[in-house]
N, C-alpha and C. Protein backbone atom coordinates (compact mmCIF):
# COMPACT_ATOMS: atom_id res chain seq x y z
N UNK A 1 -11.64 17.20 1.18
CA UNK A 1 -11.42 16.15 2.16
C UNK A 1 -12.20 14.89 1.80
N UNK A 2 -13.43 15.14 1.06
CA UNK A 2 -14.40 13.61 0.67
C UNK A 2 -13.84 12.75 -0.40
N UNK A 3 -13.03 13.42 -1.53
CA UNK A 3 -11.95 12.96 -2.06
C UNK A 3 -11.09 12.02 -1.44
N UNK A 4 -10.26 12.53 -0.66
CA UNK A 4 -9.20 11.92 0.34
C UNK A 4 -10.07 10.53 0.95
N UNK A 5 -11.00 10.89 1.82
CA UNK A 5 -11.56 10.07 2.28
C UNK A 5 -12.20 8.93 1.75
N UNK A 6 -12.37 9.13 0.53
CA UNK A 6 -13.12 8.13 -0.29
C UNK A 6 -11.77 7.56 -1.23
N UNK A 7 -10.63 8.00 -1.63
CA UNK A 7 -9.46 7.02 -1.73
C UNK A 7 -9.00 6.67 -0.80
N UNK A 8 -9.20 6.44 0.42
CA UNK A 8 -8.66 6.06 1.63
C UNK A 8 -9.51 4.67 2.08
N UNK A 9 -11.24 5.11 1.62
CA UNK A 9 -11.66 3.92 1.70
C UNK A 9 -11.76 2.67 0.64
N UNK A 10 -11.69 3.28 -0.68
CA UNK A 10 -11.10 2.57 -1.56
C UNK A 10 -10.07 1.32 -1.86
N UNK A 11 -8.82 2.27 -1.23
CA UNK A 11 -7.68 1.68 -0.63
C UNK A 11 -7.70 0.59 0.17
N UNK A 12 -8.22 0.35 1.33
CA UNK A 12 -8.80 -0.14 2.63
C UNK A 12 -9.87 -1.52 1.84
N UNK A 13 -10.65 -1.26 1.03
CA UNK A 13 -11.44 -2.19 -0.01
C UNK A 13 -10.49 -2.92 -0.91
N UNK A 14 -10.21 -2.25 -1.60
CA UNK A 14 -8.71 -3.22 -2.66
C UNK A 14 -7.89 -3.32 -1.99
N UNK A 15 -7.07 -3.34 -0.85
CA UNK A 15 -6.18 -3.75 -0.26
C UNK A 15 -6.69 -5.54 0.38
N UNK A 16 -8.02 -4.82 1.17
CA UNK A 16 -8.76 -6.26 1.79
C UNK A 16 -8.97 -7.48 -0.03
N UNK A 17 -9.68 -6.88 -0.66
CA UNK A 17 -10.37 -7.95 -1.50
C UNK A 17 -8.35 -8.83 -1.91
N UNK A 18 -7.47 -7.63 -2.41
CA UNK A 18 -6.33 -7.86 -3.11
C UNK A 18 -5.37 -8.80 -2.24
N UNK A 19 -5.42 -8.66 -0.66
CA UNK A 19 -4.80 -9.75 -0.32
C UNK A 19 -5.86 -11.42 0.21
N UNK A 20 -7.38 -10.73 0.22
CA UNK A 20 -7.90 -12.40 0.25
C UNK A 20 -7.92 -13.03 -1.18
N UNK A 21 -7.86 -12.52 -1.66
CA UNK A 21 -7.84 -13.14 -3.37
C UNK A 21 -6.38 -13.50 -3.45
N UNK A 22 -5.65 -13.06 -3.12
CA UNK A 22 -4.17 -14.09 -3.28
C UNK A 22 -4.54 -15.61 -2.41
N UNK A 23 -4.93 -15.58 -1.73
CA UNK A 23 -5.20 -16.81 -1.49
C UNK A 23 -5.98 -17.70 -2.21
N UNK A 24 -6.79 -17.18 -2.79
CA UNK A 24 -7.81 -18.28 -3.95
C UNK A 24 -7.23 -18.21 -4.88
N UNK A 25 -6.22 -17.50 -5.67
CA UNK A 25 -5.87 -17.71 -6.73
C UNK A 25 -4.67 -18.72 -6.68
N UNK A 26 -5.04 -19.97 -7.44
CA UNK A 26 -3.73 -20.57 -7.04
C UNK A 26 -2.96 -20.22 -7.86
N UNK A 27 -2.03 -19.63 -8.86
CA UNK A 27 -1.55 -18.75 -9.63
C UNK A 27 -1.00 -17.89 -9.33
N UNK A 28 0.64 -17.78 -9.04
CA UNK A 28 1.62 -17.21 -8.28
C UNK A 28 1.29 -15.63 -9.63
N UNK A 29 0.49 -14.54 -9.16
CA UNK A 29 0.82 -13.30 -9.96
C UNK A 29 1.16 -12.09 -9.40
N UNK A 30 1.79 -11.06 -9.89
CA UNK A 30 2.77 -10.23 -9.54
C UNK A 30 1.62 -9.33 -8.47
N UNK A 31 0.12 -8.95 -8.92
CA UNK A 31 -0.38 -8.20 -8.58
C UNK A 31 -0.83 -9.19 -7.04
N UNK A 32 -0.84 -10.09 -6.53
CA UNK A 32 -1.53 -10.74 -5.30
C UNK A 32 -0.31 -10.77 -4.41
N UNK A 33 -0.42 -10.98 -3.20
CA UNK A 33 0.71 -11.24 -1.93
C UNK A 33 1.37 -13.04 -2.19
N UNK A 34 2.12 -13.35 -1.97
CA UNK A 34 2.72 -14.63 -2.18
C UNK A 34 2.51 -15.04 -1.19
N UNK A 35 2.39 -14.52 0.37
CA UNK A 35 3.10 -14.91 1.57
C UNK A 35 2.45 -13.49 2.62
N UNK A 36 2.56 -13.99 4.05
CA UNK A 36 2.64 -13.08 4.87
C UNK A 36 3.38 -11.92 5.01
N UNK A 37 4.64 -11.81 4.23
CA UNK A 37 5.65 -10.82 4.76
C UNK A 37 5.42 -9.72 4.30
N UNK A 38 6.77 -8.66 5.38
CA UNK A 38 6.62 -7.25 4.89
C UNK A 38 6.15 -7.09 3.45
N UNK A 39 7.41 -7.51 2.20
CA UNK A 39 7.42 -6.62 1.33
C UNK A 39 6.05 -7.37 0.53
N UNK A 40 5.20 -8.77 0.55
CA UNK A 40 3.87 -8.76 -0.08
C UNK A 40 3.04 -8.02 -0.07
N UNK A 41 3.11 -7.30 1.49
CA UNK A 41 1.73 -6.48 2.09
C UNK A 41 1.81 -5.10 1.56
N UNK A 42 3.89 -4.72 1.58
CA UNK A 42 3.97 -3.57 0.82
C UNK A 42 3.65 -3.35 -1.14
N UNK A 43 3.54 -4.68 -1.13
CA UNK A 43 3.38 -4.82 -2.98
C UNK A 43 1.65 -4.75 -3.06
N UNK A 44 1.26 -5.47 -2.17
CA UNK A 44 -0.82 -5.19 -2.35
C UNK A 44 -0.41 -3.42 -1.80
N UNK A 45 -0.11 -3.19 -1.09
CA UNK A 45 -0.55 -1.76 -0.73
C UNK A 45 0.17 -1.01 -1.81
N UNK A 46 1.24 -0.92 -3.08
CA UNK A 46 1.59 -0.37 -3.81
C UNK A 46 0.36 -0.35 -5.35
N UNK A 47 0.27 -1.58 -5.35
CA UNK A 47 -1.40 -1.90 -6.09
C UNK A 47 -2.77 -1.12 -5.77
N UNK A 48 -2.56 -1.79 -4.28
CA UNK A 48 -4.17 -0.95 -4.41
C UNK A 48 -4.33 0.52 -4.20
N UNK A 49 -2.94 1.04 -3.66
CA UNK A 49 -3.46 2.67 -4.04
C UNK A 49 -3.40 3.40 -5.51
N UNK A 50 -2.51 2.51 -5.96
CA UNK A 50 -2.47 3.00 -7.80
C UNK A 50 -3.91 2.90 -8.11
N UNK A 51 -4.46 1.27 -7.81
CA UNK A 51 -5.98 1.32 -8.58
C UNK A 51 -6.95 2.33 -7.70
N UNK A 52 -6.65 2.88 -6.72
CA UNK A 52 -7.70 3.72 -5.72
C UNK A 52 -7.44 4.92 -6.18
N UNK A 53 -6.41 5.29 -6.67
CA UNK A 53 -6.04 6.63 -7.08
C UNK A 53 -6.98 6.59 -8.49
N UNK A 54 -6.65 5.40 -9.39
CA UNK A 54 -7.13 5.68 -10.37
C UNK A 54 -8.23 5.72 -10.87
N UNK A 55 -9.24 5.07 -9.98
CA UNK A 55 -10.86 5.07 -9.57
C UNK A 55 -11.09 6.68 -9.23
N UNK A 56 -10.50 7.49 -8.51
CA UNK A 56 -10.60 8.85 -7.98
C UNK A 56 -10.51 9.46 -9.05
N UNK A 57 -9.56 9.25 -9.83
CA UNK A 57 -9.16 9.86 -11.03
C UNK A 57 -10.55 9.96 -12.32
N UNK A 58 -10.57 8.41 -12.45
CA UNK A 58 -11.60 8.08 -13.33
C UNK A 58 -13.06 9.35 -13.42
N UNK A 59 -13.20 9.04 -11.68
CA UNK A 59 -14.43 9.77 -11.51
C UNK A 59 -14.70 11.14 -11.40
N UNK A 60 -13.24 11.55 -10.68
CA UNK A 60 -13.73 13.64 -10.50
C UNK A 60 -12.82 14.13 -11.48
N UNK A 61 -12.11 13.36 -12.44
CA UNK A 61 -10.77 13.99 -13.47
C UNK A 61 -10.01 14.58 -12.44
N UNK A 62 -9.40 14.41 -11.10
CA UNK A 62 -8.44 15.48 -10.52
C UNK A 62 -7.55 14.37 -10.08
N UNK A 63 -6.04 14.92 -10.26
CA UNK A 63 -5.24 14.39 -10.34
C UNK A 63 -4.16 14.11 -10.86
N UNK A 64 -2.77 13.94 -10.57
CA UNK A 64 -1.81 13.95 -12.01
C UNK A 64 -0.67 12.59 -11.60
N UNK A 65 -0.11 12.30 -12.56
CA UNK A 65 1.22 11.30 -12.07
C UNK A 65 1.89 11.29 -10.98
N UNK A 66 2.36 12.91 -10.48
CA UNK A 66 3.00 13.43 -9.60
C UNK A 66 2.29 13.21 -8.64
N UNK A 67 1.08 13.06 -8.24
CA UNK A 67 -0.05 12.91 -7.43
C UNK A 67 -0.14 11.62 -6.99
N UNK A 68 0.00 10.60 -8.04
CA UNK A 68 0.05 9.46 -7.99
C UNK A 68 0.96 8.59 -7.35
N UNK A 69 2.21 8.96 -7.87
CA UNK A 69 3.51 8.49 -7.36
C UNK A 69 3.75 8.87 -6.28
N UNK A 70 3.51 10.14 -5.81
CA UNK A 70 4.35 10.76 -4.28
C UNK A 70 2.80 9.94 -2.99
N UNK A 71 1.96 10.34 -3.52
CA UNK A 71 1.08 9.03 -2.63
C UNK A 71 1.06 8.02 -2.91
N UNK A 72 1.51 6.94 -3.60
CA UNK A 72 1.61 5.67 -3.33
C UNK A 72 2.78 5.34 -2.58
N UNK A 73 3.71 6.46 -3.00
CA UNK A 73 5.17 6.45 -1.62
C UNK A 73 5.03 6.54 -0.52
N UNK A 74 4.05 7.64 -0.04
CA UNK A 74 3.97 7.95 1.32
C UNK A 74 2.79 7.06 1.54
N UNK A 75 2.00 6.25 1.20
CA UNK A 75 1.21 5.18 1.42
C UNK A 75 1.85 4.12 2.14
N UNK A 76 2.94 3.76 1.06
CA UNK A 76 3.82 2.14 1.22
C UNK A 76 4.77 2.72 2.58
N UNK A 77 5.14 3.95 2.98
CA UNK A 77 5.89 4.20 4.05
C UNK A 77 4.95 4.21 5.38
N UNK A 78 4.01 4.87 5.14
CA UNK A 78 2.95 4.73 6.53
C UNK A 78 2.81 3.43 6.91
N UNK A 79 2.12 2.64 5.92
CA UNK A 79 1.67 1.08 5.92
C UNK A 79 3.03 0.61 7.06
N UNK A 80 4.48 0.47 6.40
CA UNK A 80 5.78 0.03 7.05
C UNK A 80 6.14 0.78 8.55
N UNK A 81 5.86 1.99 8.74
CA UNK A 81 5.81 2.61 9.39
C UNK A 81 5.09 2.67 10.94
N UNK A 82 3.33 2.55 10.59
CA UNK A 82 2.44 2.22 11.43
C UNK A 82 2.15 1.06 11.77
N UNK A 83 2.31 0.00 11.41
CA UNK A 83 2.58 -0.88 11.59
C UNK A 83 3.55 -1.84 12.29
N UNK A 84 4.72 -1.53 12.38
CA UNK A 84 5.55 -2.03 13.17
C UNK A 84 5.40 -1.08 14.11
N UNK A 85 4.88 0.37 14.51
CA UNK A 85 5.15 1.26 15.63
C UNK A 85 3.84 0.47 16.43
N UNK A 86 2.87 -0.16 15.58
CA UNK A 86 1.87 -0.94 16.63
C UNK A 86 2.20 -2.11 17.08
N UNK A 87 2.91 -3.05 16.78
CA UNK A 87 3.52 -4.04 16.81
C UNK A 87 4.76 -3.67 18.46
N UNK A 88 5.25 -2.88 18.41
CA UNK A 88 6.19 -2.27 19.16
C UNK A 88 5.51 -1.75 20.79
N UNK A 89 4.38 -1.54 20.34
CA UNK A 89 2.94 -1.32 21.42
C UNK A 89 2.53 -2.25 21.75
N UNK A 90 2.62 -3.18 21.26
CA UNK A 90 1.72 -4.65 21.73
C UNK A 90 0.62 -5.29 21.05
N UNK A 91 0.91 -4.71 19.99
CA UNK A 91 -0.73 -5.14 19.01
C UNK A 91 0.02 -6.36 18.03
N UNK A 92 0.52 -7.39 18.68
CA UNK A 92 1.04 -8.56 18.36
C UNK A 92 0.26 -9.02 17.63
N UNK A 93 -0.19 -9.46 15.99
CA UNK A 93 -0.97 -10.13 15.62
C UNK A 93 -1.11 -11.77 16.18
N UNK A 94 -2.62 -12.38 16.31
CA UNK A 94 -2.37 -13.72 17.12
C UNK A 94 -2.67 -13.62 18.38
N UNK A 95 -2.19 -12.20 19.05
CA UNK A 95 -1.97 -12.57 20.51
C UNK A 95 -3.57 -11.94 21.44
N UNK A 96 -4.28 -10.72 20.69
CA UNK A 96 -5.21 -10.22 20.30
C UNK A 96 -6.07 -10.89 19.81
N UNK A 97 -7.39 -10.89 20.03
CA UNK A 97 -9.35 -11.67 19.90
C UNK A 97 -8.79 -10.95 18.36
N UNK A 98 -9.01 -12.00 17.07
CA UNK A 98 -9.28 -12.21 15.98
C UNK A 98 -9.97 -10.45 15.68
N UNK A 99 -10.97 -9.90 16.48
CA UNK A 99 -12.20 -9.07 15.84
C UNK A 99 -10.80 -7.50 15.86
N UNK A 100 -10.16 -8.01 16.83
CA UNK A 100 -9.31 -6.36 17.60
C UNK A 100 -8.24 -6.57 16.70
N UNK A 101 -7.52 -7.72 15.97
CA UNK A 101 -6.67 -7.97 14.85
C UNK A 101 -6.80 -6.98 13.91
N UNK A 102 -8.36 -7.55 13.12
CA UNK A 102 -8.75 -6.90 12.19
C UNK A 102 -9.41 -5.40 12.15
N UNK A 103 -9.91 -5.26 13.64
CA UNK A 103 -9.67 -3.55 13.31
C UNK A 103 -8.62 -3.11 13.70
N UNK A 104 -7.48 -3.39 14.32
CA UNK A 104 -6.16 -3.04 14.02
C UNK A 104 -5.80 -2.73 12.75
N UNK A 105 -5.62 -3.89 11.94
CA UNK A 105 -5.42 -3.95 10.73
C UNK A 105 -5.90 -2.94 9.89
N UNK A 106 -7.11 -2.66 9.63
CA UNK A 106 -7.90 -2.39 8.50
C UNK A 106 -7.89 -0.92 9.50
N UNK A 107 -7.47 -0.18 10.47
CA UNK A 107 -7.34 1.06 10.91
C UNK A 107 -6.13 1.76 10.40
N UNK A 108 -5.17 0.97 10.62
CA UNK A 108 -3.67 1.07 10.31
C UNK A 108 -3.48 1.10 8.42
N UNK A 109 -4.44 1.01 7.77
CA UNK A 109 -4.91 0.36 6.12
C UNK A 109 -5.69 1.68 5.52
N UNK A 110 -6.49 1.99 6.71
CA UNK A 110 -6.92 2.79 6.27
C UNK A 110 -6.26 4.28 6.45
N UNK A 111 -5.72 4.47 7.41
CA UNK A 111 -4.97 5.66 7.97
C UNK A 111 -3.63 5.58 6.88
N UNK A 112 -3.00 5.15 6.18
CA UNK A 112 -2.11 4.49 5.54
C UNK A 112 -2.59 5.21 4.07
N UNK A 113 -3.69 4.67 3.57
CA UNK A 113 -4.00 5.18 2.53
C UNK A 113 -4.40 6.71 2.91
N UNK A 114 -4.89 7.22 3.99
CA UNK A 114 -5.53 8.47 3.96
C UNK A 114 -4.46 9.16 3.91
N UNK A 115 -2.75 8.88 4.58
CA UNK A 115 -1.61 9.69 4.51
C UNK A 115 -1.45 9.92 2.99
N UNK A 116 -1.59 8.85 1.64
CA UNK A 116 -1.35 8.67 0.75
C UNK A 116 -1.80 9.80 0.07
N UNK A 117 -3.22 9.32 0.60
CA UNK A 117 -4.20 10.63 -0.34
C UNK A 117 -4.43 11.96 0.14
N UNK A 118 -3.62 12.51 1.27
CA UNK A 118 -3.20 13.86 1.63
C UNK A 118 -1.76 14.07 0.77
N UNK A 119 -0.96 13.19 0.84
CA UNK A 119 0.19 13.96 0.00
C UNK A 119 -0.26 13.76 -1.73
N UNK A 120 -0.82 13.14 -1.83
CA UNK A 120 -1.45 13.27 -3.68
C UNK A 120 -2.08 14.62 -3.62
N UNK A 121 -3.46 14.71 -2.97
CA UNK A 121 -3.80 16.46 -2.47
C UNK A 121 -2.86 17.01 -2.88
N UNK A 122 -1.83 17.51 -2.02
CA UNK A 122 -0.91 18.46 -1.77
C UNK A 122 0.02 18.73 -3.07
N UNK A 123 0.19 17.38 -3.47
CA UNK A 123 1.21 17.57 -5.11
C UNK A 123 0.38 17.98 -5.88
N UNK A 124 -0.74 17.63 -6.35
CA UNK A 124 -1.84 17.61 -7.12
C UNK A 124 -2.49 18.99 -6.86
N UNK A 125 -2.17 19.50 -5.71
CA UNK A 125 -2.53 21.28 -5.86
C UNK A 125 -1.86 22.35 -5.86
N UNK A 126 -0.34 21.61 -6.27
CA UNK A 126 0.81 22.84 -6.32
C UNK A 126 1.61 22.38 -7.84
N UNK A 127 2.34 23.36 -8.65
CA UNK A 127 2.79 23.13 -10.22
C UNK A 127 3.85 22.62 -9.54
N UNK A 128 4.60 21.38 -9.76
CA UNK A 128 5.47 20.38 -9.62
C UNK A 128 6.59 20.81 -10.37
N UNK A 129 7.42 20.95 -9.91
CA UNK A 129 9.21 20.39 -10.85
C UNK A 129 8.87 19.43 -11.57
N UNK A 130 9.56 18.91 -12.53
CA UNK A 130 10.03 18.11 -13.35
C UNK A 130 10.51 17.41 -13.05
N UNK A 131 11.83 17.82 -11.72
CA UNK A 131 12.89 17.13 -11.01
C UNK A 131 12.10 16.03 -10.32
N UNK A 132 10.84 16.83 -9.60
CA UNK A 132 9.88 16.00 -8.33
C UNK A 132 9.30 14.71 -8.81
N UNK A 133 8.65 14.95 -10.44
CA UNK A 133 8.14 14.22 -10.98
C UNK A 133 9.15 12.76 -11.48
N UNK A 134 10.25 13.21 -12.29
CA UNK A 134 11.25 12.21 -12.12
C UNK A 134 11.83 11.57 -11.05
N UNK A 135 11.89 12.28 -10.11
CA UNK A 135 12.41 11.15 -8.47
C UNK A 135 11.45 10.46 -8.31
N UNK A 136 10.04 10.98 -8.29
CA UNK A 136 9.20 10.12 -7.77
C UNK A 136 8.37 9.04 -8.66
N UNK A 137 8.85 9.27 -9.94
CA UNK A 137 8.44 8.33 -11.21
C UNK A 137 9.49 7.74 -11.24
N UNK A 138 10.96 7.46 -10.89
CA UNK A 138 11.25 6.84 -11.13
C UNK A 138 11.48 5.75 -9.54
N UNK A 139 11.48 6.34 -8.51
CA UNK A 139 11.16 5.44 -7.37
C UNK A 139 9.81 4.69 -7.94
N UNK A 140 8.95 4.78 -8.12
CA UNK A 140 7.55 4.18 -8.40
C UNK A 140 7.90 2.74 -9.45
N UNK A 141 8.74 3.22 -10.52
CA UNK A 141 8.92 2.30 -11.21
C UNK A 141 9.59 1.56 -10.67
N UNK A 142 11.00 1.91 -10.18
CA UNK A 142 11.84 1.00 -9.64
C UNK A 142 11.09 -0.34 -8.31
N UNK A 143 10.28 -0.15 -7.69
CA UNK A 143 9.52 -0.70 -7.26
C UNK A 143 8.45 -1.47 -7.84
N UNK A 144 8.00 -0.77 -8.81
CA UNK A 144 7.54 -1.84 -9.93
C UNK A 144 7.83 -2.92 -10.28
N UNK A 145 8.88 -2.68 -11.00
CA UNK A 145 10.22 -4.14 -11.16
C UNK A 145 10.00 -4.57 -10.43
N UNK A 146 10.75 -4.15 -8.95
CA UNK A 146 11.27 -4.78 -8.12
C UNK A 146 9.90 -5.99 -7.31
N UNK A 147 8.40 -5.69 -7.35
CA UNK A 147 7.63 -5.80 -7.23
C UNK A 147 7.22 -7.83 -8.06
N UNK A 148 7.49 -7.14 -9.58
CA UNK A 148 7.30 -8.27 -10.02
C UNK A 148 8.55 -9.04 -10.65
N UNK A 149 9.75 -8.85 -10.36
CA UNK A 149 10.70 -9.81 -10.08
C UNK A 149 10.51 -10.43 -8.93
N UNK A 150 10.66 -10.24 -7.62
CA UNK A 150 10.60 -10.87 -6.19
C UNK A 150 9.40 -11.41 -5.96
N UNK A 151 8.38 -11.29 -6.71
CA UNK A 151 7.21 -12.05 -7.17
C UNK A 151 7.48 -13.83 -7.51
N UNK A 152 8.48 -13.89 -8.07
CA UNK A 152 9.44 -14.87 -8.48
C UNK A 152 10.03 -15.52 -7.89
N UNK A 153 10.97 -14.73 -7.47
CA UNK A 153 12.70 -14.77 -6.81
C UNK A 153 12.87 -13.83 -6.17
N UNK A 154 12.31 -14.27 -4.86
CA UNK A 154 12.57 -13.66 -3.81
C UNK A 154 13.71 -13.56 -3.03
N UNK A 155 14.49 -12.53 -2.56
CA UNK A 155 15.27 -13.03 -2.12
C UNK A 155 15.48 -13.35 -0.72
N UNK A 156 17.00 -14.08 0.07
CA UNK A 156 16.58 -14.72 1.54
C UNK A 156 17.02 -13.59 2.22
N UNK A 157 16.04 -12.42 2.51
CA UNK A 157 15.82 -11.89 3.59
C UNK A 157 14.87 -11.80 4.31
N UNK A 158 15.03 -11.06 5.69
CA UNK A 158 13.70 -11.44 6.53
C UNK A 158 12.44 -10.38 6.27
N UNK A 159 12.91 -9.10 4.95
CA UNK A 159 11.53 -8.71 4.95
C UNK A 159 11.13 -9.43 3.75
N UNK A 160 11.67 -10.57 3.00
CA UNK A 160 11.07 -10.99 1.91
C UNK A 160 10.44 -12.54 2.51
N UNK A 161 10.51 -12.61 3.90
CA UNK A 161 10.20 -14.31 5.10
C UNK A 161 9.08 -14.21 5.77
N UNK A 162 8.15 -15.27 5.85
CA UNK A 162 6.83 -14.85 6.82
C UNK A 162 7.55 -14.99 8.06
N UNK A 163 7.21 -14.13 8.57
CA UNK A 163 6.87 -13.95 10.06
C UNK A 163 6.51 -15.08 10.83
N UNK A 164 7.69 -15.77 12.25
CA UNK A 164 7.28 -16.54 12.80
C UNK A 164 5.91 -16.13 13.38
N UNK A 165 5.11 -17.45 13.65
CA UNK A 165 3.67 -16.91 14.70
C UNK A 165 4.09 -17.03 15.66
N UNK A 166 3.05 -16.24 16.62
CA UNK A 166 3.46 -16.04 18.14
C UNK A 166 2.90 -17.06 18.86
């Protein structure tokens, strides 16, 4: 579980540094948020659990691709997930004291990554298909791309649009 917990806070750390640093960098790059919207926040949160995974990795050797990929999936789905179900509750960003924003935020960031790093656990302690490994290596990639094309050329939809303020 200190595993989990410590890529969860990881996550929660490179997620924060990875989207205030898009702002200082003036340098449109694939790895920073462009913008407020869904799919930026889902591209820092596809980043920073790869690099949180791979910090975990670095340090206890446990871990595999399959591990990698199926939690950064179920990461980027919680993030989309918990998030609008708080939003739907009333946790309107804006409308909320600045301090209750950000532990909103960074609760919902962190719980997000901790889903991540329970299903990496779980792959990572059972012998995987081949099949599992290819669906979920190739969703990972395909998001990849898709990640740093729309980095670019975005296209005009409203999860690729900031969010009116309230």
């Amino acid at each position: 579980m200190r595993r989990k917990i410590f890529i969860a806070l990881i996550f929660l750390a490179l997620f924060a540094a990875i989207h205030l640093a898009g702002d200082l960098v003036p340098v449109r790059l694939p790895f920073f948020g462009t913008s407020e919207s869904v799919w930026e926040h889902l591209k820092m949160g596809w980043w920073s659990y790869g690099l949180a995974y791979g910090i975990s990795w670095a340090i206890t050797r446990k871990g595999s691709l399959a591990g990698l990929f199926t939690g950064t999936l179920l990461s980027l789905g919680a993030i989309f997930i918990i998030y609008y179900t708080s939003l739907n509750l009333g946790a309107v960003p804006g409308r909320l004291p600045l301090a209750a924003d950000i532990a909103i935020v960074s609760a919902i960031t962190f719980l997000s990554g901790l889903i991540g790093a329970e299903a990496s656990g779980f792959v990572d302690s059972r012998k995987g298909s081949w099949r599992f490994l290819l669906v979920t290596s190739a969703l990972w990639a395909l998001l990849l791309v898709l990640f740093v094309v729309y980095t670019y050329n975005a296209p005009p939809f409203d999860l690729f649009q900031e969010p009116p303020l309230p």
